[in-house]
C-alpha atoms as a PDB file:
ATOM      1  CA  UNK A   1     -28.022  -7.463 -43.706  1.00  0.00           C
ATOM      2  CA  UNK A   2     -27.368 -10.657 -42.442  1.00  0.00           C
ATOM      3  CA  UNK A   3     -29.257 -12.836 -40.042  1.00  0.00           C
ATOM      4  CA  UNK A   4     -28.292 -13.611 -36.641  1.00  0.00           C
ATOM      5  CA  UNK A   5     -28.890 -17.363 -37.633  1.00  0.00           C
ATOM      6  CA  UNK A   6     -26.445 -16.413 -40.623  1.00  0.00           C
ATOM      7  CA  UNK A   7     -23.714 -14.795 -38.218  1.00  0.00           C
ATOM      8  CA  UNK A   8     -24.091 -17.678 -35.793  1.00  0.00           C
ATOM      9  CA  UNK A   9     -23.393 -20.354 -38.303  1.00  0.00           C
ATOM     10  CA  UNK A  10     -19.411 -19.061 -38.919  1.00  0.00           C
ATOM     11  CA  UNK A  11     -18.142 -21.303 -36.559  1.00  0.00           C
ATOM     12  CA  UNK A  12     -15.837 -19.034 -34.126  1.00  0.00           C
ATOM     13  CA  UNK A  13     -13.042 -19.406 -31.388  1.00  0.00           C
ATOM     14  CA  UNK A  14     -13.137 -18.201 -28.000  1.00  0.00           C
ATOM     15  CA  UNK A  15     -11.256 -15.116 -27.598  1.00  0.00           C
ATOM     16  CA  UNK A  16      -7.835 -16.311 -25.864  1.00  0.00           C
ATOM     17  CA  UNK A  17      -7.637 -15.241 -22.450  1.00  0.00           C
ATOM     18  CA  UNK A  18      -4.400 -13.637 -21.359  1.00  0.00           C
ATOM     19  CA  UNK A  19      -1.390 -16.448 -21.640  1.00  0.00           C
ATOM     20  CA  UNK A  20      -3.067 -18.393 -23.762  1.00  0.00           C
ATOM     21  CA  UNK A  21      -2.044 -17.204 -27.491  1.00  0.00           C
ATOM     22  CA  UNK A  22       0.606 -19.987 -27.397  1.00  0.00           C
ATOM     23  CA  UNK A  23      -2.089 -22.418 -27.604  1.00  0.00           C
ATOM     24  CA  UNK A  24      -3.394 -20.564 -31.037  1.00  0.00           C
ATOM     25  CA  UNK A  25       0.229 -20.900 -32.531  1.00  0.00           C
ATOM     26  CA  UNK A  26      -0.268 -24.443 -31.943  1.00  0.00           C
ATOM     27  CA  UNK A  27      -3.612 -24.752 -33.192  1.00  0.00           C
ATOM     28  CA  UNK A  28      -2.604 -23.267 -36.414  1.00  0.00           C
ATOM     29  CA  UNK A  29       0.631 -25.035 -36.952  1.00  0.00           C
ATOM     30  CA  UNK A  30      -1.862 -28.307 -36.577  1.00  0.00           C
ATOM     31  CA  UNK A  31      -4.312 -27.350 -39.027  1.00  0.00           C
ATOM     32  CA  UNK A  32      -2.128 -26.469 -41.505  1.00  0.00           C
ATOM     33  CA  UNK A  33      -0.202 -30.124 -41.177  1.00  0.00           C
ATOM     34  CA  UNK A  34      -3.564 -31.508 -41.340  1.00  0.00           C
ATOM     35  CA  UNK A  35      -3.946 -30.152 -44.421  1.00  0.00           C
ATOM     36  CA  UNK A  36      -0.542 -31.128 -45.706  1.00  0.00           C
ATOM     37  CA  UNK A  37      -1.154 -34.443 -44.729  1.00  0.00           C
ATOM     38  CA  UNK A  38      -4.391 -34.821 -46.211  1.00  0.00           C
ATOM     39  CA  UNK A  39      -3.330 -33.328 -49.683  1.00  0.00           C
ATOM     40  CA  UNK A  40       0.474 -34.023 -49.553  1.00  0.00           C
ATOM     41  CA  UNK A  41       1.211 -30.472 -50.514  1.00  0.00           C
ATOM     42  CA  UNK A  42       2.509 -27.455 -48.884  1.00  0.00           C
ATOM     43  CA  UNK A  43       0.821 -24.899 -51.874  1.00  0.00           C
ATOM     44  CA  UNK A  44      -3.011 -26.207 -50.948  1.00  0.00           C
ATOM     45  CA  UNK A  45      -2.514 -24.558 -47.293  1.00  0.00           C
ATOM     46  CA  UNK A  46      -3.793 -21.035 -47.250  1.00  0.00           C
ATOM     47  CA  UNK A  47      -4.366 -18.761 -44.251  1.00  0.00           C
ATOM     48  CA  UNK A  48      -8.015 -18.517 -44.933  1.00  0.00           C
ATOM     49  CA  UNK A  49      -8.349 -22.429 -45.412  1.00  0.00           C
ATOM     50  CA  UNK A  50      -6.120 -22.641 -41.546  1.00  0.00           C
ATOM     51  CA  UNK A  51      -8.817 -19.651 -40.421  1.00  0.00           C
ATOM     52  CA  UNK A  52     -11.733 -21.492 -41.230  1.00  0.00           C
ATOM     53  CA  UNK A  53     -10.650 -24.954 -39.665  1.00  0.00           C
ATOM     54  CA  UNK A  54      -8.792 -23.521 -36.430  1.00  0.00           C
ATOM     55  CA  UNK A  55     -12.182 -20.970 -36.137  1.00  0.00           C
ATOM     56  CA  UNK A  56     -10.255 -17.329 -36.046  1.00  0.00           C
ATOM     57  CA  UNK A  57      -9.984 -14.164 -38.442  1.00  0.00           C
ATOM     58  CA  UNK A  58      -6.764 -14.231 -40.967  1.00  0.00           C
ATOM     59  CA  UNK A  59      -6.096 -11.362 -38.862  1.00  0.00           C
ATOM     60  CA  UNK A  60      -5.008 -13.373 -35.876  1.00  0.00           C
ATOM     61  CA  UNK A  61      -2.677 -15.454 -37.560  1.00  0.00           C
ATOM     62  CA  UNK A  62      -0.547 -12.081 -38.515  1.00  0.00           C
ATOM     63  CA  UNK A  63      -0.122 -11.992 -34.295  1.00  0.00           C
ATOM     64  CA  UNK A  64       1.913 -15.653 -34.511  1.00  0.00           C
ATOM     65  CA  UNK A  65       3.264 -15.945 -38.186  1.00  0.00           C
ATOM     66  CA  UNK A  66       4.026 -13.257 -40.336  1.00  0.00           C
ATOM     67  CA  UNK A  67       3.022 -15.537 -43.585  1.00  0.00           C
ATOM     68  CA  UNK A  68       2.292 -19.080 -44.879  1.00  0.00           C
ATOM     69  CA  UNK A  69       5.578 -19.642 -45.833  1.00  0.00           C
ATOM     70  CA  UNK A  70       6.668 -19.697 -42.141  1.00  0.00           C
ATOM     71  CA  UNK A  71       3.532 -21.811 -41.039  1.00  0.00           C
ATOM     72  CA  UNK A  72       4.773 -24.319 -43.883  1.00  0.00           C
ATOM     73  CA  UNK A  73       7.691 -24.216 -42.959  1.00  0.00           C
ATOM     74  CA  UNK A  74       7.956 -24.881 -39.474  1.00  0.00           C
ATOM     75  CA  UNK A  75       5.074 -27.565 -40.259  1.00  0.00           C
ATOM     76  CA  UNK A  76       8.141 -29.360 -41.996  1.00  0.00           C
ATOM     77  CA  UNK A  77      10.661 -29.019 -39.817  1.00  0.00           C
ATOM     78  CA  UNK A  78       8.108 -30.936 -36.882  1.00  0.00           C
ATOM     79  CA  UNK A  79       7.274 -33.317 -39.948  1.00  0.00           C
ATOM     80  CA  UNK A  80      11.064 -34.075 -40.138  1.00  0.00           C
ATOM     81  CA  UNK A  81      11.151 -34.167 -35.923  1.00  0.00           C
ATOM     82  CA  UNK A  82       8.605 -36.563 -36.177  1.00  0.00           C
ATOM     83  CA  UNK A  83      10.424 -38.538 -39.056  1.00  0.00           C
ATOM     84  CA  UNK A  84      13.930 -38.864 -37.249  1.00  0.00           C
ATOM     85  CA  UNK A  85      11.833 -40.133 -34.046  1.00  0.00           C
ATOM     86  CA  UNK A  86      10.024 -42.757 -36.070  1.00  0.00           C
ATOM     87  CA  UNK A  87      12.849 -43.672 -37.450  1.00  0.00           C
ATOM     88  CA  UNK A  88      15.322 -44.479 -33.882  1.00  0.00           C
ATOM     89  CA  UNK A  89      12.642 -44.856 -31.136  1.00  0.00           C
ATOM     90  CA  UNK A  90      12.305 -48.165 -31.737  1.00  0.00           C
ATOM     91  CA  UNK A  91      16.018 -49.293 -32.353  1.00  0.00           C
ATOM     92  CA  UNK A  92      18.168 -51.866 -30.338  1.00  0.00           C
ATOM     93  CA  UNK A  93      21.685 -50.559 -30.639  1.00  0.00           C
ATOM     94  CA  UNK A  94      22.569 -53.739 -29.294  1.00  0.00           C
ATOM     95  CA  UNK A  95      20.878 -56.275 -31.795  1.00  0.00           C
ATOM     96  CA  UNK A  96      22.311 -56.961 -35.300  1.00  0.00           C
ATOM     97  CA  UNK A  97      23.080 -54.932 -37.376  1.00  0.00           C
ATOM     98  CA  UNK A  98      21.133 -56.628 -40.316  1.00  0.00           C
ATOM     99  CA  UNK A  99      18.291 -56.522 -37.431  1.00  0.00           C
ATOM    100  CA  UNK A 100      18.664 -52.928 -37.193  1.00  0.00           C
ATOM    101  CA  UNK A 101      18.413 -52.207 -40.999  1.00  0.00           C
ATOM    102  CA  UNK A 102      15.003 -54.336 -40.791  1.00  0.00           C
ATOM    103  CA  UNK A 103      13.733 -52.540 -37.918  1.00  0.00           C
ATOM    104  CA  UNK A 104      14.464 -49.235 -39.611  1.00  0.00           C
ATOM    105  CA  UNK A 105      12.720 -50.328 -43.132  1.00  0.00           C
ATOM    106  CA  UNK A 106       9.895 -50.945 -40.811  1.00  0.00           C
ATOM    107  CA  UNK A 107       9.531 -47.873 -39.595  1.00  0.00           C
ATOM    108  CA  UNK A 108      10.644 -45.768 -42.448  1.00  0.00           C
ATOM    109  CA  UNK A 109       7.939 -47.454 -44.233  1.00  0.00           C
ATOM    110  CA  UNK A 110       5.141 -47.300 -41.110  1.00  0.00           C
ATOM    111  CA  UNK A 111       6.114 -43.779 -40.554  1.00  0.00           C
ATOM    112  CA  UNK A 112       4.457 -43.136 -44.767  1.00  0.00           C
ATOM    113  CA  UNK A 113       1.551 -45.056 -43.911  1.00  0.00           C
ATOM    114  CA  UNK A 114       0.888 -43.265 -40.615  1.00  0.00           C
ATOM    115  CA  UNK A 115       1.485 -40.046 -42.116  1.00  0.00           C
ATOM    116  CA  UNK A 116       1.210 -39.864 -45.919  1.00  0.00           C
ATOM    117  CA  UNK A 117       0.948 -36.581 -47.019  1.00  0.00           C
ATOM    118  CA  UNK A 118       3.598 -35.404 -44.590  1.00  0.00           C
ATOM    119  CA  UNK A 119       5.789 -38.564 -46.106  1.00  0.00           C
ATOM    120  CA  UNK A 120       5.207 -37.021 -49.436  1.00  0.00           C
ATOM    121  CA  UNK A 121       6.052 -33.423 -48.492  1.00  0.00           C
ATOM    122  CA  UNK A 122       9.319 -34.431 -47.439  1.00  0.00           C
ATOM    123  CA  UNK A 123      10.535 -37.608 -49.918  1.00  0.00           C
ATOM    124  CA  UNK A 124       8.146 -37.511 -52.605  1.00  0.00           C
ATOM    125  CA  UNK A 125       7.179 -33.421 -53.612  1.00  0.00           C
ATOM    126  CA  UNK A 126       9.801 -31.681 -51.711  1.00  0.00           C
ATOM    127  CA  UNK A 127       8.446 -28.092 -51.556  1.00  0.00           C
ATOM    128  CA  UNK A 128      10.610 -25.355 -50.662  1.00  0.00           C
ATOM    129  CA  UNK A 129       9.994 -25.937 -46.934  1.00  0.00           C
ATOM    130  CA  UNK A 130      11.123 -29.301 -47.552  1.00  0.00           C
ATOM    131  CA  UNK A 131      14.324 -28.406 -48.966  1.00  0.00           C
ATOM    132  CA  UNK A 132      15.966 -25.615 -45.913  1.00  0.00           C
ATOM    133  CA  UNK A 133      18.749 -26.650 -43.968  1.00  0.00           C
ATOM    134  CA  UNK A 134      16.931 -29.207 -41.484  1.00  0.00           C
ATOM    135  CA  UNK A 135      16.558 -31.717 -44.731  1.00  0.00           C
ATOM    136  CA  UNK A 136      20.401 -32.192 -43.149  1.00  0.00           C
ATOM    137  CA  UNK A 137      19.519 -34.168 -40.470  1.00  0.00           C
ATOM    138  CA  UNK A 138      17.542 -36.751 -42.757  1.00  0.00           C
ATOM    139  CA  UNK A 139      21.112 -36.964 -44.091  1.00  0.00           C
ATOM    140  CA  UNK A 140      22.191 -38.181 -40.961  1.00  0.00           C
ATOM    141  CA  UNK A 141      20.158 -40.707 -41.117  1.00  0.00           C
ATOM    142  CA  UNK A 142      20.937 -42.164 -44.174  1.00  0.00           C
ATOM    143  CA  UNK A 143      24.736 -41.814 -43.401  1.00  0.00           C
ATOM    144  CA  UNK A 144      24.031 -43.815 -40.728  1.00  0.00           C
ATOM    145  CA  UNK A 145      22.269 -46.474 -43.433  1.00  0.00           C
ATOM    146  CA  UNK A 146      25.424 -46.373 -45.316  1.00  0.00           C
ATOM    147  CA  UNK A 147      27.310 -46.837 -42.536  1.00  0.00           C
ATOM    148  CA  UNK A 148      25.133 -49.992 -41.597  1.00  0.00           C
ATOM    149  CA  UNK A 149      24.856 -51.334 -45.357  1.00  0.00           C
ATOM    150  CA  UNK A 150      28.575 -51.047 -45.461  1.00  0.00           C
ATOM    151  CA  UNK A 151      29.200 -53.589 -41.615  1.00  0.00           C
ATOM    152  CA  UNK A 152      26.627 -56.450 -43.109  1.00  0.00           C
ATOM    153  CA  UNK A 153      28.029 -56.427 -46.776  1.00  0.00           C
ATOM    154  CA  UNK A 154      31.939 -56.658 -45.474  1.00  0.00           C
ATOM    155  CA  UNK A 155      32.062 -52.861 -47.463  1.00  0.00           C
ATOM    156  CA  UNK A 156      34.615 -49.411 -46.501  1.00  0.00           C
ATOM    157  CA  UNK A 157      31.401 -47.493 -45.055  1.00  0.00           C
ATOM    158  CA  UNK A 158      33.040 -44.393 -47.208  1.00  0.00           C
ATOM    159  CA  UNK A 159      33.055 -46.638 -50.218  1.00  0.00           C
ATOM    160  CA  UNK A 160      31.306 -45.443 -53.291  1.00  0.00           C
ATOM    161  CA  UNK A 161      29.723 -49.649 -53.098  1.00  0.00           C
ATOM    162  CA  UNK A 162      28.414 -48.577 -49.716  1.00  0.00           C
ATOM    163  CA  UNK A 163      26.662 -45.544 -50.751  1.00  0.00           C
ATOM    164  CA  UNK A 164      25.540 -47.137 -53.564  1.00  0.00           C
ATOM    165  CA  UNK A 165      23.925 -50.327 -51.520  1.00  0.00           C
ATOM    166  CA  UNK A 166      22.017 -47.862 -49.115  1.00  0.00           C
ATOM    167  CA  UNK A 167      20.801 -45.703 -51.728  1.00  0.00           C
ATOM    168  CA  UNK A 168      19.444 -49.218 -53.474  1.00  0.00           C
ATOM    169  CA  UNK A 169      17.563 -49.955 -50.310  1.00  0.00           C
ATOM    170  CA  UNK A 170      16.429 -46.367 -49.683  1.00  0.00           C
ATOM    171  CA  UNK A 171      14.643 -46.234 -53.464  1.00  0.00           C
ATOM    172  CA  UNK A 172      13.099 -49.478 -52.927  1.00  0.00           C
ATOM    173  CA  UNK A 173      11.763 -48.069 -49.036  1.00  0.00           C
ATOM    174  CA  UNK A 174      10.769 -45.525 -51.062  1.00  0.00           C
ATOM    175  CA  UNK A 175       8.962 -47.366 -53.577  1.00  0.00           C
ATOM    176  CA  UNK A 176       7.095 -49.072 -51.058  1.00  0.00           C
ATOM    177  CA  UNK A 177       6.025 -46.242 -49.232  1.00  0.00           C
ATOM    178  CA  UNK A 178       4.973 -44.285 -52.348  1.00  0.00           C
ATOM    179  CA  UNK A 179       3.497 -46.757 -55.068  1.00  0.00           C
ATOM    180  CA  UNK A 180       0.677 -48.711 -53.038  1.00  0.00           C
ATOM    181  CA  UNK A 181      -1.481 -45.843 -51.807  1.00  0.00           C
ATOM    182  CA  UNK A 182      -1.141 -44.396 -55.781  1.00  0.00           C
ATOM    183  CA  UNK A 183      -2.527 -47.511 -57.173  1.00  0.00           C
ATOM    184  CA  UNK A 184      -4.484 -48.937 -54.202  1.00  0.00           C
ATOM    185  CA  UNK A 185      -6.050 -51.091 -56.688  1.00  0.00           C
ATOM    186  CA  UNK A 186      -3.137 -53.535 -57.632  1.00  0.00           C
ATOM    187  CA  UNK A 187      -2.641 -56.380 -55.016  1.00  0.00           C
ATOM    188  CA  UNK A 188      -0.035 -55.494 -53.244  1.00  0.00           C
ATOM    189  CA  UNK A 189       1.919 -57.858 -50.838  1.00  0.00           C
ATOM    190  CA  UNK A 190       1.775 -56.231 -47.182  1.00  0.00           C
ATOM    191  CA  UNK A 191       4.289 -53.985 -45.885  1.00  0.00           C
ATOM    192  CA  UNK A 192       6.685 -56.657 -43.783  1.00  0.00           C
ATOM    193  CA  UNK A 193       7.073 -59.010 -46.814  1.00  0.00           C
ATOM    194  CA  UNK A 194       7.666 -56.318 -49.447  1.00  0.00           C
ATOM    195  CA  UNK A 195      10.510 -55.177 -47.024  1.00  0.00           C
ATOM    196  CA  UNK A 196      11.309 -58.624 -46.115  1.00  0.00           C
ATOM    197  CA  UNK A 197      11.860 -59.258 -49.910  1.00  0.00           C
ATOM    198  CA  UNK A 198      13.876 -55.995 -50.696  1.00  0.00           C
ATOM    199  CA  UNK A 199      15.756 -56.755 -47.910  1.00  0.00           C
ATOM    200  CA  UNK A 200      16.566 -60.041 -49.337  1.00  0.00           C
ATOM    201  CA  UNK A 201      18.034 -58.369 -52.924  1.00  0.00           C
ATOM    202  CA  UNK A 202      20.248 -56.108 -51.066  1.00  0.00           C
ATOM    203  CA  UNK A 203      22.227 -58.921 -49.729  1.00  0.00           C
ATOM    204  CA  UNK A 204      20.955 -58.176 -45.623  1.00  0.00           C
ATOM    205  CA  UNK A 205      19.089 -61.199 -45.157  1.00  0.00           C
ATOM    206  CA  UNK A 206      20.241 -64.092 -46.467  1.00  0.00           C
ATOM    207  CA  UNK A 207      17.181 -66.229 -46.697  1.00  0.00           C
ATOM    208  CA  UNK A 208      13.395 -65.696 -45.996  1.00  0.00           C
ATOM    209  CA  UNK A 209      13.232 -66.458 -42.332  1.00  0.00           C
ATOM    210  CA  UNK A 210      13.576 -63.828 -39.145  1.00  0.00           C
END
């Protein structure tokens, strides 16, 4: 039989008080996108690994999601939320377009380093959360890239060229997002002048200043 000392140590939630199971929905949607954030994939969340850190039976889970596959999923679909806000809340529709383009490499690339397992969830090992129908507004988003790419390079924004010149810049976004936390090791040039320098190739800056 265990001890009380034993029983004690499980570390245990409050019963929610009427109203208040809302707030456990939450609290289990955030553990398991800590956990996806912290590994960078969706298959190392389990209900008994989200039981243990959120301090509730598997049990109650079954009362807000019927499996993990819906806590996953709906984990992704705030990852992309949280993506596409990264992404414009910090864009002057009014400045340059070649300004723009900067400002969204900026925060393409900050939104990876602020959240790098969720960054790798969605660009790097899309799981099947990853890949439902809300991966169409990320498409948005780069249409809106191509659209951009096309004004500063004098290109038909529903040219193949156009596509072709976003997707260039989107790999090399991608590239810096991905490659320095895998090899942490090599000396990497910071964030702003590996942009600055990509930028540069694909023909939106024309020189090295601001």
């Amino acid at each position: 039989m265990p001890s009380r000392a034993g029983v004690q140590s499980r570390a245990s939630r409050p019963r929610s008080r009427r109203g208040e199971g809302g707030q456990l929905a939450e609290d289990i949607l955030a553990a398991a996108a800590a956990v996806i954030d912290e590994t960078g994939d969706e298959s190392s969340v389990t209900l008994s690994g989200i039981a243990r850190r959120v301090g509730v039976a598997v049990p109650s889970i079954y009362l807000h999601f019927p499996n993990v596959q819906e806590i996953c999923s709906q984990v992704v679909t705030r990852a992309w939320q949280a993506y596409l806000h990264a992404i414009t809340v910090d864009r002057d529709r009014t400045a340059a377009v070649a300004e723009q383009i900067e400002q969204f490499a900026l925060d393409y690339v900050g939104f990876a380093r602020r959240s790098p397992g969720l960054y790798r969830v969605l660009f790097a090992r899309a799981g099947a959360s990853a890949l439902q129908d809300v991966h169409n507004e990320a498409g948005e988003s780069f249409t809106e890239l191509v659209a951009a790419m096309a004004s500063v390079l004098g290109l038909d924004p529903l040219s193949v060229e156009a596509r072709n010149a976003a997707t260039g810049v989107w790999i090399q976004l991608h590239g810096i997002a991905d490659l320095p936390p895998a090899h942490p090791r090599f000396a990497w040039p910071d964030d702003a002048t590996l942009i600055r320098e990509a930028l540069l190739r694909s023909g939106v800056r024309s020189d090295g200043t601001s």
